[in-house]
N, C-alpha and C. Protein backbone atom coordinates (compact mmCIF):
# COMPACT_ATOMS: atom_id res chain seq x y z
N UNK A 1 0.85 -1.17 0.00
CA UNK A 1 0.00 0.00 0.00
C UNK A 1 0.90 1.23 0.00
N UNK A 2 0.95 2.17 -1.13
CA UNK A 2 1.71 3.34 -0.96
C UNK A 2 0.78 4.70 -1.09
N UNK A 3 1.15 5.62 -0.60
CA UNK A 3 0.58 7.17 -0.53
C UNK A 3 1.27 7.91 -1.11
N UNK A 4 1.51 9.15 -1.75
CA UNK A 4 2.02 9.74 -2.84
C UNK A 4 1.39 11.45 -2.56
N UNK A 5 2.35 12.36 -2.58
CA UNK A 5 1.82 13.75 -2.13
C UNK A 5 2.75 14.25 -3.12
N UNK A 6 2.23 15.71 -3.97
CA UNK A 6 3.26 16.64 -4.35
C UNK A 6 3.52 17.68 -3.30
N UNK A 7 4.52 18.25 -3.00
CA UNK A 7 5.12 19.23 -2.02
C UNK A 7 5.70 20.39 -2.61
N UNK A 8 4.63 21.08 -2.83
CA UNK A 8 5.47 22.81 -3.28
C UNK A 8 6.29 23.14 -2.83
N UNK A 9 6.74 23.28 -1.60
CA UNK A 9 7.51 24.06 -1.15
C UNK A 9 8.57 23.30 0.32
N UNK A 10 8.39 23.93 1.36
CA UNK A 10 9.44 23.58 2.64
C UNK A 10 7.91 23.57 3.44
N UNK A 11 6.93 24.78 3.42
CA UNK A 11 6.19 24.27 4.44
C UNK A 11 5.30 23.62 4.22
N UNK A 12 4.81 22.88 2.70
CA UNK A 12 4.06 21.53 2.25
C UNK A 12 5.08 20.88 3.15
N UNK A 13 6.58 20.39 2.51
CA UNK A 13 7.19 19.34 3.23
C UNK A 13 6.52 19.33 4.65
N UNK A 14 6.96 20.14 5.26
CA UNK A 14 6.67 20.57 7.06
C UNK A 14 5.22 19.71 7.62
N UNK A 15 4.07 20.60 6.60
CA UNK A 15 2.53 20.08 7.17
C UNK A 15 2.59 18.08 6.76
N UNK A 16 3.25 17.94 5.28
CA UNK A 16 3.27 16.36 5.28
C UNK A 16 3.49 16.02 6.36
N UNK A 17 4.91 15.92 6.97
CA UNK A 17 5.45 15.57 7.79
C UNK A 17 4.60 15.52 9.31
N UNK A 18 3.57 16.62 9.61
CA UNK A 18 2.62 16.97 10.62
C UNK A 18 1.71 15.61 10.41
N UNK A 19 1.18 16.03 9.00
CA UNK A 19 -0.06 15.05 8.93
C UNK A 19 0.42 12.96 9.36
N UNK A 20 1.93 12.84 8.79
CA UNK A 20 2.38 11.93 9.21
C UNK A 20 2.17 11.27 10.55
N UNK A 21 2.78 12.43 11.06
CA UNK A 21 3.10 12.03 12.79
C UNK A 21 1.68 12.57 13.51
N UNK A 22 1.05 12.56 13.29
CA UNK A 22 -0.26 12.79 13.79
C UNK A 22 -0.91 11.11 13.90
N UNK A 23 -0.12 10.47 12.86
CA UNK A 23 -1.06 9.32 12.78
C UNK A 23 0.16 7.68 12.91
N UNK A 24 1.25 8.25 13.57
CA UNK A 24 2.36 7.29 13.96
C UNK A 24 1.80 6.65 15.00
N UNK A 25 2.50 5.97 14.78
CA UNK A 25 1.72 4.26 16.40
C UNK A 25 3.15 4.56 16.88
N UNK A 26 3.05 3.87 18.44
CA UNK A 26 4.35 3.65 19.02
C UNK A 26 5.23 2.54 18.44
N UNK A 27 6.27 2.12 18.24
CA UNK A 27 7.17 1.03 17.86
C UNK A 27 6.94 1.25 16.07
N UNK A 28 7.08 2.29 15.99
CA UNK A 28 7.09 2.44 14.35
C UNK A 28 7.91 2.61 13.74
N UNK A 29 8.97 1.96 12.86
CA UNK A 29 10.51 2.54 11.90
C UNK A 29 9.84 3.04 10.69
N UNK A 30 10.44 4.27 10.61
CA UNK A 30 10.43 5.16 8.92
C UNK A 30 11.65 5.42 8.28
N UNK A 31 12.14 4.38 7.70
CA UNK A 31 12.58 5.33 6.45
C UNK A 31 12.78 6.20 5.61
N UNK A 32 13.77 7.05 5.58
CA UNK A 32 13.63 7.84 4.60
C UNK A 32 14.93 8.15 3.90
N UNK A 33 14.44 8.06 2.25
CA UNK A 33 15.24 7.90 1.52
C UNK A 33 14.88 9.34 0.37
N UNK A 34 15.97 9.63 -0.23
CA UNK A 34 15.92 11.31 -0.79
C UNK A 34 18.00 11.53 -0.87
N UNK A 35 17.83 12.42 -2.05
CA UNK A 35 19.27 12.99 -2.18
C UNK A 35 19.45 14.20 -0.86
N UNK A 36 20.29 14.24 -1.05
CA UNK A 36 21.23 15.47 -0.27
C UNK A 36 19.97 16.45 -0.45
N UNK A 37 19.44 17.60 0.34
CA UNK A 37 18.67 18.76 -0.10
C UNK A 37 17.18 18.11 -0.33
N UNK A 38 17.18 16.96 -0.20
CA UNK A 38 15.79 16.65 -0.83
C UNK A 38 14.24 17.13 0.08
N UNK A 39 15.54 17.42 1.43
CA UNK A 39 13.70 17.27 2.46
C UNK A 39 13.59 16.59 3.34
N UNK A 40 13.86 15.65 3.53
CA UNK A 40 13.76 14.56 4.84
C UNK A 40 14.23 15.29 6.11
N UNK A 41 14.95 16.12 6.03
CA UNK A 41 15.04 16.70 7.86
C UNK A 41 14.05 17.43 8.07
N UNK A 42 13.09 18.36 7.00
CA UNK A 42 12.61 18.96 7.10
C UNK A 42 11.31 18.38 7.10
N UNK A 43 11.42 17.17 6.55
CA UNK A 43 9.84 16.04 6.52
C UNK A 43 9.62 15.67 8.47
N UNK A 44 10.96 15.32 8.57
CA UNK A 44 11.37 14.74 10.16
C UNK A 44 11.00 16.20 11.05
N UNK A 45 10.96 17.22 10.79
CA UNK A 45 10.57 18.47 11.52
C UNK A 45 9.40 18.33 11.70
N UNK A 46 8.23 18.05 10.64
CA UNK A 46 6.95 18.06 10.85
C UNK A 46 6.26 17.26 11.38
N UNK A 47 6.71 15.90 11.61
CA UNK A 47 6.57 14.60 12.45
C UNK A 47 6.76 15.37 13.69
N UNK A 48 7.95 15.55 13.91
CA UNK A 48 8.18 15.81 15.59
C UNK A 48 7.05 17.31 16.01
N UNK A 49 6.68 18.17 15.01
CA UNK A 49 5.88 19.23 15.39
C UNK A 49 4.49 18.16 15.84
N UNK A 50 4.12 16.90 14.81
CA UNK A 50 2.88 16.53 15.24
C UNK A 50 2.99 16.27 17.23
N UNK A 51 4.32 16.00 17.56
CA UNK A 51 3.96 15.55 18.67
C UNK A 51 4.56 16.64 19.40
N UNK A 52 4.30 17.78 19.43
CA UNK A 52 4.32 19.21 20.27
C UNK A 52 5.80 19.65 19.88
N UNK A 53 6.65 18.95 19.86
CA UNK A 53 8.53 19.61 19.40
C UNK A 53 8.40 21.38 18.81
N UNK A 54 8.62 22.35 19.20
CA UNK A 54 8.66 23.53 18.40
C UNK A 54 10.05 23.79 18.64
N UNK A 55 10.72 23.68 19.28
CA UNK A 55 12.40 23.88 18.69
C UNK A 55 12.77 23.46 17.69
N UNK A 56 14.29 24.06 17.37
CA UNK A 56 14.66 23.43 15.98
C UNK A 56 15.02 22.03 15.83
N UNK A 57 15.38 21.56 14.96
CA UNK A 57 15.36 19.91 14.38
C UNK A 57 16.63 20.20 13.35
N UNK A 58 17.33 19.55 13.87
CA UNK A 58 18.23 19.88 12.86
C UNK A 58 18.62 18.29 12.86
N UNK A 59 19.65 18.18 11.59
CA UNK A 59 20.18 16.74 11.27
C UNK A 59 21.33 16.37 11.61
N UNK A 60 21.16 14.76 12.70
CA UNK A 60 22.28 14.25 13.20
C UNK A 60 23.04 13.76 12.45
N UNK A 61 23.61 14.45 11.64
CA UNK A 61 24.49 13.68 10.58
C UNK A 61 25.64 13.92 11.35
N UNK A 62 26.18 14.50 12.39
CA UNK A 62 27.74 14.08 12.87
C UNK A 62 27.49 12.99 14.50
N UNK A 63 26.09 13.90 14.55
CA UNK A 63 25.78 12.53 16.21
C UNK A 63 25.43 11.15 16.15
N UNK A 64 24.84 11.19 14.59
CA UNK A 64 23.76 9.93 14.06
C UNK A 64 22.49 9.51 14.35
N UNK A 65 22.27 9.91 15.97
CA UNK A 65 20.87 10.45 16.56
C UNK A 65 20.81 11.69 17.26
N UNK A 66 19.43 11.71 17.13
CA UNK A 66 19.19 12.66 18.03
C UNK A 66 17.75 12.59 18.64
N UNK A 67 17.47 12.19 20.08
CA UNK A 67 16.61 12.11 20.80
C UNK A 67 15.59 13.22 21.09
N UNK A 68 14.30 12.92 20.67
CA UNK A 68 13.15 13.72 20.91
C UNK A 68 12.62 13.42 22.17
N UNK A 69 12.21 13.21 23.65
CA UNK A 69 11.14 12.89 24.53
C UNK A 69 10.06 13.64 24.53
N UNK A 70 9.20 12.94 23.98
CA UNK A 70 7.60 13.63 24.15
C UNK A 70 7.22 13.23 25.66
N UNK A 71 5.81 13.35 25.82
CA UNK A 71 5.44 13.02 27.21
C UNK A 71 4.67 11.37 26.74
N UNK A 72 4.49 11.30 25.38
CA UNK A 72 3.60 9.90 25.51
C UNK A 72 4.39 9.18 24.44
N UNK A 73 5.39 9.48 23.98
CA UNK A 73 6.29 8.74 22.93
C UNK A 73 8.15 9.57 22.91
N UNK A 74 9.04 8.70 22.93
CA UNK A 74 10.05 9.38 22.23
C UNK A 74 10.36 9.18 21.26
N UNK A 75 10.99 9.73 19.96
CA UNK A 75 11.45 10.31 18.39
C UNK A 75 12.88 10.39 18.49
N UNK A 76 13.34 9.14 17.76
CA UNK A 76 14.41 9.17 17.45
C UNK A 76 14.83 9.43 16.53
N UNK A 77 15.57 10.39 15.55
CA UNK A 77 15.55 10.77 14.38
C UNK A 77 17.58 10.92 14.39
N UNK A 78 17.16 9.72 13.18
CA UNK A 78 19.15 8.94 12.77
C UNK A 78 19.17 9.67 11.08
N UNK A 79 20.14 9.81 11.21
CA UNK A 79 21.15 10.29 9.85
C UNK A 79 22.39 9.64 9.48
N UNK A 80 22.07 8.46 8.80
CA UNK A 80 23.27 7.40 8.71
C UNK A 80 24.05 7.84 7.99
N UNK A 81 23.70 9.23 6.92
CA UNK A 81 24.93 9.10 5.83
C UNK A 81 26.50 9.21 6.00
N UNK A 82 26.67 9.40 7.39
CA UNK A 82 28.44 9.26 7.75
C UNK A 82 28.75 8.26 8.55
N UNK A 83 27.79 7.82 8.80
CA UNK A 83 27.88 5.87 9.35
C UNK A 83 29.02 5.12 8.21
N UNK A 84 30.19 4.73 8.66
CA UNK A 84 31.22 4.27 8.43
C UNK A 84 31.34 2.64 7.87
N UNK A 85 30.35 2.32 8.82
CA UNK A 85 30.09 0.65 8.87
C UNK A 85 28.53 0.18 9.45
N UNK A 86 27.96 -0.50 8.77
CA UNK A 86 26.63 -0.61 9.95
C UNK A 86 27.02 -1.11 11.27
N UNK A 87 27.70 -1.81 11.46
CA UNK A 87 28.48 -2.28 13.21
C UNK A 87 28.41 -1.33 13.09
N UNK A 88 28.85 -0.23 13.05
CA UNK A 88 28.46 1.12 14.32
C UNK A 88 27.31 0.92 14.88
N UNK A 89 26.18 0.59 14.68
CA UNK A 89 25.08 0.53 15.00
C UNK A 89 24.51 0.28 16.16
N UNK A 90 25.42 -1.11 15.98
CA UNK A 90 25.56 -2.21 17.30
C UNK A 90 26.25 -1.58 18.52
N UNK A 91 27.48 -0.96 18.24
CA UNK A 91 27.90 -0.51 18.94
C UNK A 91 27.70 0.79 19.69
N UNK A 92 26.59 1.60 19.33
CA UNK A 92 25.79 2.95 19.27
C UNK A 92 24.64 2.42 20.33
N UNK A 93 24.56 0.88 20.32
CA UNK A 93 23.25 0.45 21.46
C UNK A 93 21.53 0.43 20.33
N UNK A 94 21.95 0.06 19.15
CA UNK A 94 20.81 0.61 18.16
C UNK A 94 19.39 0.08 18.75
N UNK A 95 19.45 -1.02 19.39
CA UNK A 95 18.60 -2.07 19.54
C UNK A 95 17.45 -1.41 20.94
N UNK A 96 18.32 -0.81 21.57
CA UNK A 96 17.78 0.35 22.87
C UNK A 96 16.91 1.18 22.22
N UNK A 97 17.03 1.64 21.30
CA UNK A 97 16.01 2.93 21.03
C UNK A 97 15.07 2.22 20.07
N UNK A 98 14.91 1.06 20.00
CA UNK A 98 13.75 0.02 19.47
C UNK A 98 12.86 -0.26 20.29
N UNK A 99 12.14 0.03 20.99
CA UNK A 99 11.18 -0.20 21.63
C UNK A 99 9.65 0.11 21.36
N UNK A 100 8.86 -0.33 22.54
CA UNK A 100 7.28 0.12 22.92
C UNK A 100 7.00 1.49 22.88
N UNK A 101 8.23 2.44 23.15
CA UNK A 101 7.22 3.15 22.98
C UNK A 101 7.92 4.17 22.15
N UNK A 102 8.73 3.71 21.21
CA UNK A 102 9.82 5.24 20.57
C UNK A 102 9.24 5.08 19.15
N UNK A 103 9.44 5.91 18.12
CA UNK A 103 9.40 6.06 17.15
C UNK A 103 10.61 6.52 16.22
N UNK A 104 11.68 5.77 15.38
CA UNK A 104 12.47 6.14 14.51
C UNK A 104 12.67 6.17 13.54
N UNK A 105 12.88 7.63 12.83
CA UNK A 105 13.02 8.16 11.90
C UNK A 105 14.62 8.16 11.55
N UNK A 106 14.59 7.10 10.81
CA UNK A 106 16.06 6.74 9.71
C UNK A 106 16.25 7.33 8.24
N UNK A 107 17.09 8.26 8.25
CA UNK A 107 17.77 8.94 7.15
C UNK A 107 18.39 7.82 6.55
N UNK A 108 19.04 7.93 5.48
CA UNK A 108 20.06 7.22 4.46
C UNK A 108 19.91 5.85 5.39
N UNK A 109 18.82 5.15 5.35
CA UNK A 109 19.00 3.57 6.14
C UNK A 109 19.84 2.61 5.33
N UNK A 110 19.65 2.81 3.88
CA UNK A 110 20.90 1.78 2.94
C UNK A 110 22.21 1.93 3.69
N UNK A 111 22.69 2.86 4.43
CA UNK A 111 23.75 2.87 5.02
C UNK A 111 23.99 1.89 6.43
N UNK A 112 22.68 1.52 7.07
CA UNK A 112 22.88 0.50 7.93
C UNK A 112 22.22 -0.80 7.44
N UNK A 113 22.43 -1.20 6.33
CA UNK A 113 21.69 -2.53 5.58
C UNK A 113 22.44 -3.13 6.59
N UNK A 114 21.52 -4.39 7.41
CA UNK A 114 21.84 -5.85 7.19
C UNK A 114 21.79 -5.67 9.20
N UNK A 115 22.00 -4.03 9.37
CA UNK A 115 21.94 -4.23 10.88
C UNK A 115 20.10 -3.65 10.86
N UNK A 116 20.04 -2.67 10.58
CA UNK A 116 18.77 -2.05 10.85
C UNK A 116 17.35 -2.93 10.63
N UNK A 117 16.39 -3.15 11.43
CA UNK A 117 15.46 -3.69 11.59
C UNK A 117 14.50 -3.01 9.93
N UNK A 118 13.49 -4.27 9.21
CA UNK A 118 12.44 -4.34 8.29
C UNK A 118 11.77 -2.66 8.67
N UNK A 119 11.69 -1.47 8.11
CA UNK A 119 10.84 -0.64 8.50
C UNK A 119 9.05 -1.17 8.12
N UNK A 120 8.33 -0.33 9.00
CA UNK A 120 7.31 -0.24 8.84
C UNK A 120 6.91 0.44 7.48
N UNK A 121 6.99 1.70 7.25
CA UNK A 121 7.21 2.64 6.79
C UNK A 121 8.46 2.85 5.57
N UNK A 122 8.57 2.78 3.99
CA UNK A 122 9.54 3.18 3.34
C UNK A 122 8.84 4.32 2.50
N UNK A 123 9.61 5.73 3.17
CA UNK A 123 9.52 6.95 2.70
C UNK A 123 10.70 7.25 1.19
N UNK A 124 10.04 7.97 0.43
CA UNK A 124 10.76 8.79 -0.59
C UNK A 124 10.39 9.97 -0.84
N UNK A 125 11.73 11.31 -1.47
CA UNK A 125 11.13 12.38 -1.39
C UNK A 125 12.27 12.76 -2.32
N UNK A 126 11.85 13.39 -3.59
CA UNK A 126 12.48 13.17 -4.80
C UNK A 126 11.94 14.16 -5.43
N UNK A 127 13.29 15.11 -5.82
CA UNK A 127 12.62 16.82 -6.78
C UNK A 127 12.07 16.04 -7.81
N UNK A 128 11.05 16.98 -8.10
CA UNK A 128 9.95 16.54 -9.13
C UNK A 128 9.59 18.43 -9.89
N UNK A 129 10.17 18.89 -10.52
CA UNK A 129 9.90 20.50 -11.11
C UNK A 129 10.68 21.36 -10.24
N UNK A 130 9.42 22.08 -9.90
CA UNK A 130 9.64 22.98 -8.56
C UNK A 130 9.95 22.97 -7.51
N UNK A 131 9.17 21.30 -7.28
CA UNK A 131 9.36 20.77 -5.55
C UNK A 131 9.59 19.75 -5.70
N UNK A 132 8.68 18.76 -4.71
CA UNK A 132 9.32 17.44 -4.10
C UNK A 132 8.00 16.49 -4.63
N UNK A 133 8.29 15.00 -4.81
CA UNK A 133 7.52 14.60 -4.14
C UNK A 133 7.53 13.63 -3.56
N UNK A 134 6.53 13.07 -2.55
CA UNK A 134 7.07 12.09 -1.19
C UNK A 134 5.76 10.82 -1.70
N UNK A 135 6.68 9.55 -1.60
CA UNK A 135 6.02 8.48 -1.40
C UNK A 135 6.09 7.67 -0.54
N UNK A 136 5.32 7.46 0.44
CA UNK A 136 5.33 6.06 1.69
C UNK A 136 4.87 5.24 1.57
N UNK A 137 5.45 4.01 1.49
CA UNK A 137 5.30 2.70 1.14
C UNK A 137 5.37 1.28 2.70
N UNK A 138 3.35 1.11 2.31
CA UNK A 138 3.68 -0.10 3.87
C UNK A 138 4.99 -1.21 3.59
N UNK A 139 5.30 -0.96 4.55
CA UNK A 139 5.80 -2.39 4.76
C UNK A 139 5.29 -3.71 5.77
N UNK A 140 4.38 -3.21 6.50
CA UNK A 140 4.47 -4.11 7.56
C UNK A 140 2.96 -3.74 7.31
N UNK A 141 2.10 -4.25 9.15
CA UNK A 141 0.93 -4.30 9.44
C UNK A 141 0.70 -2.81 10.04
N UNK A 142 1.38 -3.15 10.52
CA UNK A 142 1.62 -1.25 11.23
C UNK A 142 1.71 -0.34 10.33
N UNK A 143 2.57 0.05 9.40
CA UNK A 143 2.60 0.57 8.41
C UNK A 143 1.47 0.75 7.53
N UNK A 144 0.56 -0.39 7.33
CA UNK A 144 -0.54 -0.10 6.09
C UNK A 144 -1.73 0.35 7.35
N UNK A 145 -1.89 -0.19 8.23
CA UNK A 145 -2.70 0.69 9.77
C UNK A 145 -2.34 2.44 9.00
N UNK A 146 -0.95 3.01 9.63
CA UNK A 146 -0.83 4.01 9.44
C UNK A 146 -1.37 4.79 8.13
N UNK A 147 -0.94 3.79 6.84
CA UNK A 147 -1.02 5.02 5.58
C UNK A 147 -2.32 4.94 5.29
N UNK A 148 -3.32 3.86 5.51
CA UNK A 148 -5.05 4.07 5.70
C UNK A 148 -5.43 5.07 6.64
N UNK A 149 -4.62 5.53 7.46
CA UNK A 149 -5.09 6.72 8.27
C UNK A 149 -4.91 7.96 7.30
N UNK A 150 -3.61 7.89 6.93
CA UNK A 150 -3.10 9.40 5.96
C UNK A 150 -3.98 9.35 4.97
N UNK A 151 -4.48 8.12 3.96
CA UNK A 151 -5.24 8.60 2.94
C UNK A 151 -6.94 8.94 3.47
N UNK A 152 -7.13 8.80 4.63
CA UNK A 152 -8.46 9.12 4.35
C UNK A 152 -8.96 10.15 4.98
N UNK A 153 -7.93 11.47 5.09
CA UNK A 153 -7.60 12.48 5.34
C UNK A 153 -8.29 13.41 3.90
């Protein structure tokens, strides 16, 4: 089951990203896949706005995460593209921020093939003209739960 949006601009990206995380379950992996500039931190901004976040969001591309705590979920949002080896992963404790009740948002995940868990969720977000556009693709049970929520919006 996939969903498909065009995105004019940064604050289309932003509200996608809202409408997303408005409708995330706990124990959910997203993917997201996109060039350099494409949008995904800024997709990952609007997720974390669904769950109250109004500070900035910026991308762990030198930390690799970076921890959100909400009051009823935490948001983990990874940026693998300077991940060296997927064993980093392992060794980063990857398996800890997998739980009941977190939600992670994985940048460049081809970069941790073979360690990183089946996502729920495989995001794309790919210039198309002017702007972007984003496709999410179920993977799982959870996943097609979720994108039956987004389409009937």
């Amino acid at each position: 089951m996939a969903y498909s949006l065009e995105l004019a601009d940064e604050a289309a990206t932003v509200a996608a990203g809202e409408q997303l995380g408005a409708r995330l379950l706990p124990s959910t992996v997203l993917f997201l896949h996109g060039d350099l500039g494409a949008g995904k931190t800024t997709f990952c901004r609007g997720v974390l706005r669904a769950f109250g976040h109004t500070g900035a969001v910026k991308s762990p591309t030198y930390t690799l995460v970076e921890p959100y705590d909400m009051p009823e979920v935490s948001v983990y949002h990874f940026d693998l593209y300077r991940l060296g080896d997927p064993e980093e992963l392992e060794y980063m404790g990857l398996r800890d921020y997998l739980n009941d009740r977190s939600i992670c948002l994985i940048e460049w995940p081809e970069r941790g093939a073979g360690i990183l868990p089946a996502p729920d969720i495989q995001g794309n977000i790919r210039q198309q003209g002017h702007g972007r556009r984003l496709t999410l693709e179920a993977n799982s049970e959870r996943g097609q739960e979720i994108i039956t929520k987004l389409k009937a919006l």
